[in-house]
Protein backbone atom coordinates (compact mmCIF):
# COMPACT_ATOMS: atom_id res chain seq x y z
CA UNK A 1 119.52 -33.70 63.55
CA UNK A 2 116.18 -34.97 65.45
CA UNK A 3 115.90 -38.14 67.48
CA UNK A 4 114.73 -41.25 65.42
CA UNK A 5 111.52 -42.38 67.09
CA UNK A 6 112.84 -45.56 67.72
CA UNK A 7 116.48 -47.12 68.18
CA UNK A 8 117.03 -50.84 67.09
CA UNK A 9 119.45 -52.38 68.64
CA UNK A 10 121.43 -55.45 67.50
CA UNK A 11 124.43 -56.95 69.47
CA UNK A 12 126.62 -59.41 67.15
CA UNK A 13 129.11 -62.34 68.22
CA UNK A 14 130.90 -64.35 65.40
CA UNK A 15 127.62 -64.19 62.96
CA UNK A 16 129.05 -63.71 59.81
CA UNK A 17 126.68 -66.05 57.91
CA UNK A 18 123.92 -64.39 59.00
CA UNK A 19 124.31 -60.16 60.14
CA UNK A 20 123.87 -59.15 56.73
CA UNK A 21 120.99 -60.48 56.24
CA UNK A 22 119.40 -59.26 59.64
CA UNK A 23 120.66 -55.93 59.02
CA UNK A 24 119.12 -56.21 55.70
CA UNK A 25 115.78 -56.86 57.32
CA UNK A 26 115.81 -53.72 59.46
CA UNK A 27 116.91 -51.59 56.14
CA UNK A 28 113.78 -52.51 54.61
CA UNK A 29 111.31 -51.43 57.40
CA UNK A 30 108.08 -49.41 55.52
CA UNK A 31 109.11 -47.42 58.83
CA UNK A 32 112.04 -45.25 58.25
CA UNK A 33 112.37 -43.21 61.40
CA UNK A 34 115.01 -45.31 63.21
CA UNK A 35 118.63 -45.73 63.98
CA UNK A 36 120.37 -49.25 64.15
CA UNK A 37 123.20 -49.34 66.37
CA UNK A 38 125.00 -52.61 66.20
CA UNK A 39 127.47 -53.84 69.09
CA UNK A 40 130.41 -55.92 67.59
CA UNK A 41 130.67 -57.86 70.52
CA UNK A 42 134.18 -59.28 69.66
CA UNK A 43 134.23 -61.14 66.92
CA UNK A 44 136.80 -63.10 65.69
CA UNK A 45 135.29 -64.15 62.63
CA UNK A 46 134.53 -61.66 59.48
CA UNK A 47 131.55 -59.93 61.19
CA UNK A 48 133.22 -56.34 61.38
CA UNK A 49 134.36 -56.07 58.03
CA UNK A 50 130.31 -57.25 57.16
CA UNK A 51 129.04 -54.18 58.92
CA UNK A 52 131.57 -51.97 58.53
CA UNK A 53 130.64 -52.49 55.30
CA UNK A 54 126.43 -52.20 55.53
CA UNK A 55 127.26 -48.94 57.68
CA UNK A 56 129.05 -47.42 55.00
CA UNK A 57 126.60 -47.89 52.67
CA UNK A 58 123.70 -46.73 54.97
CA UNK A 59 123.41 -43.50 57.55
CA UNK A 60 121.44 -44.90 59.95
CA UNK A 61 123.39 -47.79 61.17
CA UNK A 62 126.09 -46.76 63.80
CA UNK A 63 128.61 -49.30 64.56
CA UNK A 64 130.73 -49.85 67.97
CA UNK A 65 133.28 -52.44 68.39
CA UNK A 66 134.69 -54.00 72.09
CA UNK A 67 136.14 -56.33 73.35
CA UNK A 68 133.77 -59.79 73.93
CA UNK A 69 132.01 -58.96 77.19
CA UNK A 70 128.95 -60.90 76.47
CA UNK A 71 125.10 -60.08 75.29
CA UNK A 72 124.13 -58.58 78.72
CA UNK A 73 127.49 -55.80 78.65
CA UNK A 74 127.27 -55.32 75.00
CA UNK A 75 123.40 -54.61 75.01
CA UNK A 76 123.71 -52.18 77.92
CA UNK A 77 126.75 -50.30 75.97
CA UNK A 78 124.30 -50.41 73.01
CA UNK A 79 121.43 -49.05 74.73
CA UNK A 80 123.68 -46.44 75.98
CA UNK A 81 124.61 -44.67 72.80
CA UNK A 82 120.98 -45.21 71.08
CA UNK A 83 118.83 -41.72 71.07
CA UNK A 84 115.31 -42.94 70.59
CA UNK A 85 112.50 -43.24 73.47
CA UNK A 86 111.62 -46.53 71.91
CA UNK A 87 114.50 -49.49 71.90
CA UNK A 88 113.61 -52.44 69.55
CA UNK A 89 115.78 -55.32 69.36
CA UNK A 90 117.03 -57.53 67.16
CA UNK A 91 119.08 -60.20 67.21
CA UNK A 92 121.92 -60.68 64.24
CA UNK A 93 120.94 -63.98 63.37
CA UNK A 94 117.09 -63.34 62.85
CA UNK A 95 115.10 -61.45 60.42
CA UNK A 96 112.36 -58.59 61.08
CA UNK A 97 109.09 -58.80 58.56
CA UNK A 98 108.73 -54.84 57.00
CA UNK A 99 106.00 -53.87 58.50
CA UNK A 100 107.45 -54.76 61.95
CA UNK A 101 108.36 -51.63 63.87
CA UNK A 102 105.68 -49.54 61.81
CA UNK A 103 103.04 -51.97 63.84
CA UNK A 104 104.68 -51.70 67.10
CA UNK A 105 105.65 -48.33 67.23
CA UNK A 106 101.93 -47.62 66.53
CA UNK A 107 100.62 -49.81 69.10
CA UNK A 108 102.93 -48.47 72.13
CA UNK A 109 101.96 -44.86 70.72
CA UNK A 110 98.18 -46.06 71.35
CA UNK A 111 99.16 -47.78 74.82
CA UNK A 112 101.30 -45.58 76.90
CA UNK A 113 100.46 -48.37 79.99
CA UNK A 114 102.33 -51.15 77.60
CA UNK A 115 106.17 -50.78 78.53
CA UNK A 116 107.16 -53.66 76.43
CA UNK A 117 105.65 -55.10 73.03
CA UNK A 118 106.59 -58.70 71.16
CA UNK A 119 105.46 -60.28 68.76
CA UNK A 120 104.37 -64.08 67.24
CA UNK A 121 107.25 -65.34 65.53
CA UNK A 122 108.27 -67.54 62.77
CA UNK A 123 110.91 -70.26 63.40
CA UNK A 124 113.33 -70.74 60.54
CA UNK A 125 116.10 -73.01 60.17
CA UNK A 126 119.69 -72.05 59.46
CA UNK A 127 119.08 -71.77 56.33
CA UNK A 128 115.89 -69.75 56.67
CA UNK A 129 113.26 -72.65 55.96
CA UNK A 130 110.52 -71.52 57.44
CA UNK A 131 109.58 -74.71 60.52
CA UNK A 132 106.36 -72.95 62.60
CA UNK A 133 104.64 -70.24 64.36
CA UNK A 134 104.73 -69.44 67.88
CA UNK A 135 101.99 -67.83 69.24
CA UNK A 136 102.50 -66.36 72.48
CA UNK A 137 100.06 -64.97 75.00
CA UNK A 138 98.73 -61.66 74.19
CA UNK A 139 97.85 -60.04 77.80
CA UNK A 140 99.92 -58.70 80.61
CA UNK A 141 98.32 -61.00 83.09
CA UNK A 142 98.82 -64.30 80.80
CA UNK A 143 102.66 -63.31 79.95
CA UNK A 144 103.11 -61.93 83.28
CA UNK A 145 101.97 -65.44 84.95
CA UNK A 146 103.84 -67.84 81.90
CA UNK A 147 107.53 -65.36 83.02
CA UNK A 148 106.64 -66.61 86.61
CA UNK A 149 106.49 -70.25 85.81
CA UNK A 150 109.58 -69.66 84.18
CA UNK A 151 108.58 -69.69 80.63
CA UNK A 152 109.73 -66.79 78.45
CA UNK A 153 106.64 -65.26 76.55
CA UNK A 154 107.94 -62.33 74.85
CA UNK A 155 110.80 -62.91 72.28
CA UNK A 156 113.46 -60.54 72.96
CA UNK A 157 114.89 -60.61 69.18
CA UNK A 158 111.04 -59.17 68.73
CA UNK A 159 110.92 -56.82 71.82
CA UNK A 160 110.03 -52.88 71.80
CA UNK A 161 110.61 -51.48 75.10
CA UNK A 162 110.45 -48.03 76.62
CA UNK A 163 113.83 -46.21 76.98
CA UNK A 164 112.16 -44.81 80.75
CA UNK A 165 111.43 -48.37 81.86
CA UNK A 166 114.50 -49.86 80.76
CA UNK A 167 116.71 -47.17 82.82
CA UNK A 168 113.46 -47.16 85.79
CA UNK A 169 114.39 -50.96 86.42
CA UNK A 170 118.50 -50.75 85.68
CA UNK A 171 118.80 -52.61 82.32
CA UNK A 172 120.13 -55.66 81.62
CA UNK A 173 121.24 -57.55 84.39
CA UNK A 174 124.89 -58.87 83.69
CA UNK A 175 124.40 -62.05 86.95
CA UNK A 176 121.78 -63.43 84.09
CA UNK A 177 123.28 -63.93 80.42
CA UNK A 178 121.63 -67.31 79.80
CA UNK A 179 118.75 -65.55 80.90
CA UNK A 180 119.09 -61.52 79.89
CA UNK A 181 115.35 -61.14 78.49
CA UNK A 182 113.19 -63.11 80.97
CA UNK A 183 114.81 -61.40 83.92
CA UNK A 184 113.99 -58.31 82.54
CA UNK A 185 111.01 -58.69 81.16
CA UNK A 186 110.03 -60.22 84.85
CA UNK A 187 111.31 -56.50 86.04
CA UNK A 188 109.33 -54.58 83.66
CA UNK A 189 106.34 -56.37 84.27
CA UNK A 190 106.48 -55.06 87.40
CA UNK A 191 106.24 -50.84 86.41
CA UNK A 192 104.23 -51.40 83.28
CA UNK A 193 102.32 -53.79 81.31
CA UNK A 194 103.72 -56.03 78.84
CA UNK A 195 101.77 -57.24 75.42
CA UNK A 196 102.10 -59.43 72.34
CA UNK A 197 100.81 -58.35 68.75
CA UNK A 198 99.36 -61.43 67.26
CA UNK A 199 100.44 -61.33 64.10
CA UNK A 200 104.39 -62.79 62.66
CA UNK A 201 106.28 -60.39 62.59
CA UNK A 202 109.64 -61.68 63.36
CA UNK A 203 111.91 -64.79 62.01
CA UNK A 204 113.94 -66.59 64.58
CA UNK A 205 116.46 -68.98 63.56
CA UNK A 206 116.63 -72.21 64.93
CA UNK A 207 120.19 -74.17 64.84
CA UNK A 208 120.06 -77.59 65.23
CA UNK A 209 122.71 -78.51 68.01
CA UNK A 210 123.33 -75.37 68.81
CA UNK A 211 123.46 -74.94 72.56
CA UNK A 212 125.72 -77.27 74.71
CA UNK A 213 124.10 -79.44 77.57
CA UNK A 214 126.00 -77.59 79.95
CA UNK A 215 124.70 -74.32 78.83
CA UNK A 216 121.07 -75.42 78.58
CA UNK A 217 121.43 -75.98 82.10
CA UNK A 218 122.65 -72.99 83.07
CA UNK A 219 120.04 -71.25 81.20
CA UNK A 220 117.57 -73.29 83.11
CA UNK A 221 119.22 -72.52 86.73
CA UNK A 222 119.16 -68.52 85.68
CA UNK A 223 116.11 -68.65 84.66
CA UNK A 224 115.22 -70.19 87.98
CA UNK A 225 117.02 -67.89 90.21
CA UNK A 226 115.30 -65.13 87.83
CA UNK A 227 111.43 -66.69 88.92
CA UNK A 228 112.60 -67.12 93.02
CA UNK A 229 113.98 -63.27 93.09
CA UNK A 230 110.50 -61.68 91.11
CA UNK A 231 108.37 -63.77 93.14
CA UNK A 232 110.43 -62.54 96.42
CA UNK A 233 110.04 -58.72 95.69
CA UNK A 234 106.20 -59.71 95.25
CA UNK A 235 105.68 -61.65 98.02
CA UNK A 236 104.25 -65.15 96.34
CA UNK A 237 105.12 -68.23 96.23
CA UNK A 238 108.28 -69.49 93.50
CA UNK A 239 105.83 -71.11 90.42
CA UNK A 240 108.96 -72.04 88.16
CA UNK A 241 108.09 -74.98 86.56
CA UNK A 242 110.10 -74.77 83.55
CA UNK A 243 112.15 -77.93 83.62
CA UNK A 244 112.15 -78.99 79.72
CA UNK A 245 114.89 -78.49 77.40
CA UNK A 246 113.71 -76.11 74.45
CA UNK A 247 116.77 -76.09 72.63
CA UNK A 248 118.81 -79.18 71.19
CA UNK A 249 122.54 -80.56 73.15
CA UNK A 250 124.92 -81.64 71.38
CA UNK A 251 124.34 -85.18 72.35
CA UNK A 252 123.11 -87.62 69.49
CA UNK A 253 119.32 -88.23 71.25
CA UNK A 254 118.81 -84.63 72.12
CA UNK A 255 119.48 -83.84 68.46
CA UNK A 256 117.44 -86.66 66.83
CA UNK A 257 114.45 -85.30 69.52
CA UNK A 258 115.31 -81.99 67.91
CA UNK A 259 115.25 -83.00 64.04
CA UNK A 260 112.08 -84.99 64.44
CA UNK A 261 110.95 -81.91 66.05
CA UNK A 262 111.55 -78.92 63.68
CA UNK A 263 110.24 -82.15 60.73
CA UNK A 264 106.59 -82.13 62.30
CA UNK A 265 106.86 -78.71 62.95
CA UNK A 266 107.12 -78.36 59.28
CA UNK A 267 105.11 -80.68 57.56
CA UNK A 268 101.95 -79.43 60.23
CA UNK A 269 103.05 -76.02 58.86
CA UNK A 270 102.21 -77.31 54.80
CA UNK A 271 106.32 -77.46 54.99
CA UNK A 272 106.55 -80.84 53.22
CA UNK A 273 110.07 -80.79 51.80
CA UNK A 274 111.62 -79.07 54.78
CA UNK A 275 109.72 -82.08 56.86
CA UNK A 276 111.76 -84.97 54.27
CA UNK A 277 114.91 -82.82 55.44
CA UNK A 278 114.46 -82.77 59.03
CA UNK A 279 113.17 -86.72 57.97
CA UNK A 280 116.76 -87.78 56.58
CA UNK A 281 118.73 -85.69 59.49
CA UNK A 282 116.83 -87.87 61.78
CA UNK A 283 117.53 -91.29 60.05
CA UNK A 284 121.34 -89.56 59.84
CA UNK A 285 121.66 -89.05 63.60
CA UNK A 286 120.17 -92.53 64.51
CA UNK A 287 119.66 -94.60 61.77
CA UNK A 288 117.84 -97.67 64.01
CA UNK A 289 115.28 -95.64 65.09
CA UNK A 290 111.53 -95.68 63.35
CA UNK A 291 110.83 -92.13 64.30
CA UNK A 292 112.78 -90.55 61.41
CA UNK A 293 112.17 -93.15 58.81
CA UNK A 294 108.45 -92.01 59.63
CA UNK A 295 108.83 -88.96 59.73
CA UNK A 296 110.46 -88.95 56.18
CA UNK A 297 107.77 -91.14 55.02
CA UNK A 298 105.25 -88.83 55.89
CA UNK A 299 106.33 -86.12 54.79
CA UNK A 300 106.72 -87.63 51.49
CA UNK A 301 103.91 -89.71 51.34
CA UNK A 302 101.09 -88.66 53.34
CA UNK A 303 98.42 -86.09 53.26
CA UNK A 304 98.94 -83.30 55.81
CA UNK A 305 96.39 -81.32 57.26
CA UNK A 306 97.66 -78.27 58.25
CA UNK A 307 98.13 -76.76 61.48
CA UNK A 308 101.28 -74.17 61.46
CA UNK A 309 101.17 -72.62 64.75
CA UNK A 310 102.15 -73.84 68.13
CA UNK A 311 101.52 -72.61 70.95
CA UNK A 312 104.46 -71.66 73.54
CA UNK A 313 106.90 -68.54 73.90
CA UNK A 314 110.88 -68.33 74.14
CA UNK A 315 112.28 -71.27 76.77
């Protein structure tokens, strides 16, 4: 048997709901030379039986189980057994658009200098409502500079990289797991160039309250560290100024900021009922506060003119 042309590789911790879905979403690619290795990363929910399942049903996925070790281990271990010279990844709760790896794997066959390829993405909400677009830079030099400043401009769950650059720069660093695609895409920026596609290829799912205070934190002091150490091996000065929160805590404000959020997102995407939903979570979280009773009114009431895209990248 050949080599697939390009590996996708999905690691998967408790995401039952969702893995199915993702997997689904890789099945249906218009390109069919691939492999999907999936890392059960120690589940304790139903996930093994889910792809233990989808793998039966479908040659191309391998699956590995072990013991939790976290995304950094389990990626590396994944990486490991893949056979492609192209790694795409995936994560289990997001959703790949068909023609996604037919585009990319084009594009880095046309740019041999590109060592790693994203894409704009589509935000979703747990229950895949679509909330906006994110359009990231589209040059080395303009995601090179955003990683430096500390703001992550190449979504890993829509990342093709080279196998050769990957094992050039050591993989995954396991010091960084608040921070595994940042740190390595600051790495890989530095033996190759990296790019966007401009076009939405990718769905990536946004829970509300999903990430404690504590770990947002974290993820900001990695990410940090990550900026100080790439501008040390270049000699320049530390630019990291990436001190807001992009994901919701699980206090009460940070999730009202959050649901008012992903409600403008949607109604300035022409996303007018899932606006009145983010509307009423608002109002549910803190009923006093005018924000989500206007919010809801808007979205119910008054005409939108559409937007749908933001500008940004992936922290």
């Amino acid at each position: 048997m050949s080599d697939p042309a390009v590996s996708v590789v999905m690691t998967a911790y408790n995401t039952e709901r969702y893995i199915a879905s993702a997997v689904g979403s890789v099945l249906a690619q218009t390109f069919e030379d691939f492999e999907l290795i999936i890392v059960n990363d120690g589940s304790s929910d139903g996930t093994r039986g889910v792809i233990d399942r989808l793998a039966d049903q479908d040659g191309r996925v391998r699956v590995f189980h072990r013991d939790n070790a976290g995304i950094c281990a389990a990626s590396n271990f994944g990486i490991a057994q893949s056979r492609a010279p192209l790694i795409a990844r995936l994560d289990s709760d997001d959703l790949a658009e068909p023609e996604r790896l037919a585009k990319q794997v084009a594009f880095m066959g046309e740019h041999e200098d590109v060592v790693c390829l994203g894409t704009f993405v589509d935000y979703i909400d747990e229950k895949g409502r679509r909330l906006t677009t994110i359009q990231t830079p589209l040059t080395h030099e303009a995601i090179d500079a955003k990683h430096l400043e500390g703001h992550c401009s190449v979504w890993h769950t829509s990342a093709v990289f080279r196998r050769a650059a990957f094992e050039q720069v050591g993989g995954y660093n396991t010091d960084f797991a608040c921070c595994v695609d940042m740190e390595l895409w600051l790495r890989l920026g530095e033996v190759g160039r990296l790019a966007n596609l401009p076009e939405r290829l990718q769905r990536y799912r946004m829970h509300l309250g999903s990430v404690s205070a504590k770990k947002r934190e974290l993820q900001r002091e990695l990410a940090r560290r990550a900026c100080e150490q790439a501008a040390e091996r270049r000699g320049i000065p530390c630019a990291f100024d990436a001190e807001e929160d992009w994901r919701p805590g699980e206090d009460r404000a940070s999730r009202f900021t959050y649901a008012k959020r992903f409600g403008w997102w949607a109604y300035n995407s022409g996303e007018r009922s899932t606006a009145a939903v983010y509307g009423l979570k608002a109002i549910g979280i803190l009923p006093w506060k005018a924000d989500g009773w206007r919010l809801l009114a808007s979205a119910l009431l008054k005409p939108m003119k559409t937007t749908g895209a933001v500008q940004g990248g992936a922290g």
